[in-house]
N, C-alpha and C. Protein backbone atom coordinates (compact mmCIF):
# COMPACT_ATOMS: atom_id res chain seq x y z
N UNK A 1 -27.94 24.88 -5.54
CA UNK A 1 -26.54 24.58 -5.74
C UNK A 1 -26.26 23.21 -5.14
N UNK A 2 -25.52 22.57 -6.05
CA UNK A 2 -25.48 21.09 -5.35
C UNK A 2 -23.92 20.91 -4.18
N UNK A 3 -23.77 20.09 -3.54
CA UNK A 3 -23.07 20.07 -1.85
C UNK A 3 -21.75 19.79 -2.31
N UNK A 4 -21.68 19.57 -3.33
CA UNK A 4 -19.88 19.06 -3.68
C UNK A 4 -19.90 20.14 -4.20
N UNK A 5 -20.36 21.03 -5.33
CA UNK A 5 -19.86 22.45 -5.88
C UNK A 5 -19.59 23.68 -4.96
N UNK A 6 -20.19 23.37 -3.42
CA UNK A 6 -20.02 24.60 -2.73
C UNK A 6 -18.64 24.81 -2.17
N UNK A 7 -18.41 23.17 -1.60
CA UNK A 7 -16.94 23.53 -0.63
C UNK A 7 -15.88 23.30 -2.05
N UNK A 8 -14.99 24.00 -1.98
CA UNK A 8 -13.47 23.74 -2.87
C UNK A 8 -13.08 23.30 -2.31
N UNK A 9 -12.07 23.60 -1.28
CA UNK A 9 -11.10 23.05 -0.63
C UNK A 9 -11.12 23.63 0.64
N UNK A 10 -10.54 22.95 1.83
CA UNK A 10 -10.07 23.40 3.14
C UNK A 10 -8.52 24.09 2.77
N UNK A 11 -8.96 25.74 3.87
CA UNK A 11 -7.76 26.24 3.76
C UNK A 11 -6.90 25.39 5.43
N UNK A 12 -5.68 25.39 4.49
CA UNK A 12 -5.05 24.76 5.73
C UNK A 12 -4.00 26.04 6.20
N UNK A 13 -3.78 26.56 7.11
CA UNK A 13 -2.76 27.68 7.32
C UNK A 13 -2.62 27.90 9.20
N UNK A 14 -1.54 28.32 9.21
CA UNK A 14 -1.43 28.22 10.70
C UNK A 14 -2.32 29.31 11.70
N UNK A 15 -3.13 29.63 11.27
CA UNK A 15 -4.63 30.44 11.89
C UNK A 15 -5.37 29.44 11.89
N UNK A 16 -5.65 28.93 11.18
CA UNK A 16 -6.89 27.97 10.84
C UNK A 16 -6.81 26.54 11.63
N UNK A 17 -5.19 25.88 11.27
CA UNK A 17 -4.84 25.10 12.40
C UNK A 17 -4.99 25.47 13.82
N UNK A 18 -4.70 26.55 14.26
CA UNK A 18 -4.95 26.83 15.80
C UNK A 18 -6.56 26.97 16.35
N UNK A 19 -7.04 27.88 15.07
CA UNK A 19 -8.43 27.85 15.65
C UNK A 19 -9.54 26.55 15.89
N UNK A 20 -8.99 25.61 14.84
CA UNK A 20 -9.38 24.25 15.60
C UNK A 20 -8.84 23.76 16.44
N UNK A 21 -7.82 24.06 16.93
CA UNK A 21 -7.72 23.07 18.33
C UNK A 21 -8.46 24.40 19.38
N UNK A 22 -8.87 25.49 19.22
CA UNK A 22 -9.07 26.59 20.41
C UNK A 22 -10.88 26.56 20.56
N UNK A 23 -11.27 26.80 19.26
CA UNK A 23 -12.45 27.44 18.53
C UNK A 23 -13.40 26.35 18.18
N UNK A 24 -12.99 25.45 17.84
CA UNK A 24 -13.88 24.35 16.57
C UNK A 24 -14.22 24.64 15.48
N UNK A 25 -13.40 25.46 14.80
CA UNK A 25 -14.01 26.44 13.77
C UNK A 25 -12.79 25.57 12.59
N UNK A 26 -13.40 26.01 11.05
CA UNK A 26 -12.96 25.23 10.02
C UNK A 26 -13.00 26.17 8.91
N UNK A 27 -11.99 26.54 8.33
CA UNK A 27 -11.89 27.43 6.99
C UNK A 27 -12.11 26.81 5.86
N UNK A 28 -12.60 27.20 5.08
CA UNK A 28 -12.94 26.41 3.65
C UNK A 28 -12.85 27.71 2.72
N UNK A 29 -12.35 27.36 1.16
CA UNK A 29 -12.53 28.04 0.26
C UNK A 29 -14.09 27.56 -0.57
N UNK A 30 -14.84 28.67 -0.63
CA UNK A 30 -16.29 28.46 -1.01
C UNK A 30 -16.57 28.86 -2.74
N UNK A 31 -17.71 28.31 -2.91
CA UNK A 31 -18.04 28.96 -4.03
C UNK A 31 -18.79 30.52 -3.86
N UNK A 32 -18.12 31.59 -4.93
CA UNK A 32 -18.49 33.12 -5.16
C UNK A 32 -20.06 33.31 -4.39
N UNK A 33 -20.84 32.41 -5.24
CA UNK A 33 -22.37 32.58 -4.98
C UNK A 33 -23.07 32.01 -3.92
N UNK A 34 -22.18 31.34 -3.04
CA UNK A 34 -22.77 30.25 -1.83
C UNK A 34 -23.28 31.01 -0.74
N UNK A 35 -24.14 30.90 -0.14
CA UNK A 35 -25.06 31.37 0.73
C UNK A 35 -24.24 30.62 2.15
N UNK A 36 -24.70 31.22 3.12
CA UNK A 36 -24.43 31.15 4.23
C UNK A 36 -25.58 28.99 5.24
N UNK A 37 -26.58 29.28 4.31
CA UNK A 37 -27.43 27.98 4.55
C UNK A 37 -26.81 26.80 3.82
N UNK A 38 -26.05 27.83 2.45
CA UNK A 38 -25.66 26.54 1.19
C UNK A 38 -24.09 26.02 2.03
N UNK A 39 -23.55 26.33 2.56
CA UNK A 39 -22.43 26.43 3.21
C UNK A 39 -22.75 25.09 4.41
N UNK A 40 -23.79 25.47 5.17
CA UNK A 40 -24.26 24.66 6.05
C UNK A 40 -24.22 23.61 5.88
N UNK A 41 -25.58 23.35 5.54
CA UNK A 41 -25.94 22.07 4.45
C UNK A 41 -24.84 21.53 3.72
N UNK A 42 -23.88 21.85 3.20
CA UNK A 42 -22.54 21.25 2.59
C UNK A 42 -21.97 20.48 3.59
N UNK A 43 -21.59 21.38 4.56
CA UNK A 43 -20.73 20.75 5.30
C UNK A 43 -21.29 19.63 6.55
N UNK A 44 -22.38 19.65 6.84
CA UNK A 44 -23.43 18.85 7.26
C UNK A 44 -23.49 17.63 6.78
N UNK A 45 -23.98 17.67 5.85
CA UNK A 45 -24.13 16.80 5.03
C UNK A 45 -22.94 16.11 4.57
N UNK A 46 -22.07 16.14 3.88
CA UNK A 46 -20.39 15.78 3.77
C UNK A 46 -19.82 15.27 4.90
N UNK A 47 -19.60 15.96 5.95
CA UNK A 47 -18.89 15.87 6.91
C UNK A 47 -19.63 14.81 8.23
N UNK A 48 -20.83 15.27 8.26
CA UNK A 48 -21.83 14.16 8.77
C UNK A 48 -21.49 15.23 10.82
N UNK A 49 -21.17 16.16 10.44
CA UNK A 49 -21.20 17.20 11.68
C UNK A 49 -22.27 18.32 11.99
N UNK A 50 -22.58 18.82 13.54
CA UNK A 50 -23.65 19.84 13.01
C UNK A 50 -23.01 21.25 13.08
N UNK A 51 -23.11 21.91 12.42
CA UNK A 51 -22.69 23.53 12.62
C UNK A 51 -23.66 24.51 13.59
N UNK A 52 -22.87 25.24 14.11
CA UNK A 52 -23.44 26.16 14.49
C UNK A 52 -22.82 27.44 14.65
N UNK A 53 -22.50 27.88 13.37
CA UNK A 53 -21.82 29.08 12.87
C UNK A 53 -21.46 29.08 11.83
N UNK A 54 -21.72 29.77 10.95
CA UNK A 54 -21.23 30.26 9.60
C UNK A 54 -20.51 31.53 9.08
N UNK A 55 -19.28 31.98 9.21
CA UNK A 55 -19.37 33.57 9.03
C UNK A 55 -18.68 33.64 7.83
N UNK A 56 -18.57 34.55 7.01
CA UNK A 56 -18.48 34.52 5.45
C UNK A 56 -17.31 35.46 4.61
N UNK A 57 -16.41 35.75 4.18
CA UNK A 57 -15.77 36.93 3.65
C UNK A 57 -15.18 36.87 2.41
N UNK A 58 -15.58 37.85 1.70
CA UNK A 58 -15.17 37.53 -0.04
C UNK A 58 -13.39 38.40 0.28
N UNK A 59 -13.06 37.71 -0.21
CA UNK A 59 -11.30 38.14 -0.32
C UNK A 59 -10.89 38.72 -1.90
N UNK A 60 -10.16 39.73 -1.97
CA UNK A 60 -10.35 40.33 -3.51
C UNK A 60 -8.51 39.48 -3.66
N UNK A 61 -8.80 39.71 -4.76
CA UNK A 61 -7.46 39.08 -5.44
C UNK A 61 -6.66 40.18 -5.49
N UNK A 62 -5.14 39.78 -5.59
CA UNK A 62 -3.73 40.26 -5.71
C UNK A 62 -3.36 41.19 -6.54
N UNK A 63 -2.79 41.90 -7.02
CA UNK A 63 -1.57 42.41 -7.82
C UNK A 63 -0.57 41.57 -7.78
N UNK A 64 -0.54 40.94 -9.48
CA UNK A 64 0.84 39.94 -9.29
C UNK A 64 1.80 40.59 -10.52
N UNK A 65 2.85 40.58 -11.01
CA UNK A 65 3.75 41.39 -12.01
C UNK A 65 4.90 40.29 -12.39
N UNK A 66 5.03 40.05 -13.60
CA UNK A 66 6.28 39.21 -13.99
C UNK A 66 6.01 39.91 -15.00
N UNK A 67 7.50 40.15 -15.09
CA UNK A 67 8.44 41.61 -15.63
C UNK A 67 7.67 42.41 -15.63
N UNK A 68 7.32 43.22 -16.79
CA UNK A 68 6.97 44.25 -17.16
C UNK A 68 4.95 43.95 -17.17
N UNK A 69 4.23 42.99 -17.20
CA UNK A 69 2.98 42.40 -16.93
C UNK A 69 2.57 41.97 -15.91
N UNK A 70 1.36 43.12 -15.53
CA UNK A 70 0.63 43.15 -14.53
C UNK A 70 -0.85 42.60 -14.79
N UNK A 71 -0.69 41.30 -13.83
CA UNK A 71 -2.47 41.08 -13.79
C UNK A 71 -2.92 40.86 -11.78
N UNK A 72 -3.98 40.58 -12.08
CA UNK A 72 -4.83 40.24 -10.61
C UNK A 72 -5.04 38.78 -10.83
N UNK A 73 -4.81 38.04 -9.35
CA UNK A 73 -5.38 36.43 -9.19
C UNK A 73 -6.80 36.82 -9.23
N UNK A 74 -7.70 36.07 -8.95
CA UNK A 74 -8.64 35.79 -8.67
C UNK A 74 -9.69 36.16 -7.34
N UNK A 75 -10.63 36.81 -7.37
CA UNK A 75 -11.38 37.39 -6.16
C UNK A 75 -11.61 35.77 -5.64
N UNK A 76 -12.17 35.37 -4.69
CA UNK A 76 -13.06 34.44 -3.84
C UNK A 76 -13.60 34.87 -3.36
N UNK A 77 -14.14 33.26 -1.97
CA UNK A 77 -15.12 33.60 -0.51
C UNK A 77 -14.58 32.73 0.08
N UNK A 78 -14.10 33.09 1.29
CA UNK A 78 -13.96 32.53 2.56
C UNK A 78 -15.02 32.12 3.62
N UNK A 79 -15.13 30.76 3.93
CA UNK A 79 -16.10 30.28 4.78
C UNK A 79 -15.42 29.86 6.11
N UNK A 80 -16.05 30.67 7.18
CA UNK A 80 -15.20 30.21 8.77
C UNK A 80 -16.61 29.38 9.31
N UNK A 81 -16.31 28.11 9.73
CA UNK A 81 -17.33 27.28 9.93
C UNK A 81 -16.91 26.60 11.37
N UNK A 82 -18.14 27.47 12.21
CA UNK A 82 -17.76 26.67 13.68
C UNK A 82 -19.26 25.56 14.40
N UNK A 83 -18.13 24.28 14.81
CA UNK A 83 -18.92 23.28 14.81
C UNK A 83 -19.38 22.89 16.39
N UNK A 84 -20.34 22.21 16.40
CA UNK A 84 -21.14 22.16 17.76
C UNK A 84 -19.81 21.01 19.17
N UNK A 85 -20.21 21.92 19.79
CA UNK A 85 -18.79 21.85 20.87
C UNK A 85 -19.37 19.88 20.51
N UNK A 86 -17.76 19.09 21.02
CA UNK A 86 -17.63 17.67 20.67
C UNK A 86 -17.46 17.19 19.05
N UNK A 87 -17.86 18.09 18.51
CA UNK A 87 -17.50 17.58 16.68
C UNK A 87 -16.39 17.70 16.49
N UNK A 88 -16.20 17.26 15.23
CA UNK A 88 -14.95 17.41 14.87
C UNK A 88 -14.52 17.08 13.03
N UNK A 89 -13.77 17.23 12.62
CA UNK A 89 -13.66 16.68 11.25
C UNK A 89 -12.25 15.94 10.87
N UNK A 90 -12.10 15.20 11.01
CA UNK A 90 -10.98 14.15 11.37
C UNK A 90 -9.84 13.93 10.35
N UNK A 91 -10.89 14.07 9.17
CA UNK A 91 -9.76 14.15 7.76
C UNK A 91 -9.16 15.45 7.79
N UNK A 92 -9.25 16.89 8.13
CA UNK A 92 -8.55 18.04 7.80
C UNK A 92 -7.83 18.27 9.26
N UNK A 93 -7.68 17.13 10.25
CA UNK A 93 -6.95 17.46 11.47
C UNK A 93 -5.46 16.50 11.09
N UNK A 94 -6.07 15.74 10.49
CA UNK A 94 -4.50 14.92 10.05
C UNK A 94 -3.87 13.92 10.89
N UNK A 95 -5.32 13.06 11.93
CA UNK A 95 -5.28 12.33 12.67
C UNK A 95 -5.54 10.97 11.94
């Protein structure tokens, strides 16, 4: 899997904000099939940081209803990515 298809986007949310300033840890929305190494290596590599933690959770999608039509969003994977004490990632802190 190539290093730009794994990460989507950083979730930004007020958990995720706190746990970087507490934790060093970094939420990302991942790709379905991404491995826990493919995750690594992404953000390694991209970010130019070293990890040392990866923990992983597929999130199922919603019940959403407008009017009378019911569908589901979309399942994902959640990537919690904690980085070696002194790193940091500078673009998703908003410094």
């Amino acid at each position: 899997m190539k290093t730009h298809q794994v990460l989507r986007r950083p979730l930004i949310t007020e958990k995720s904000t706190a746990k970087q300033g507490e934790a060093n840890q970094y939420f990302f929305e991942v790709e379905r099939k991404a491995t826990k190494n493919d995750i690594r290596s992404a953000v390694e590599s991209i970010f130019k940081v070293s990890v040392t933690k990866v923990r992983t959770l597929n999130v199922l999608g919603k019940r959403k209803r407008v009017g009378k039509n019911v569908g589901l969003t979309s399942d994902w994977k959640k990537a919690i990515v904690t980085l070696q004490e002194g790193d940091r990632i500078e673009i998703l802190e908003g410094k």
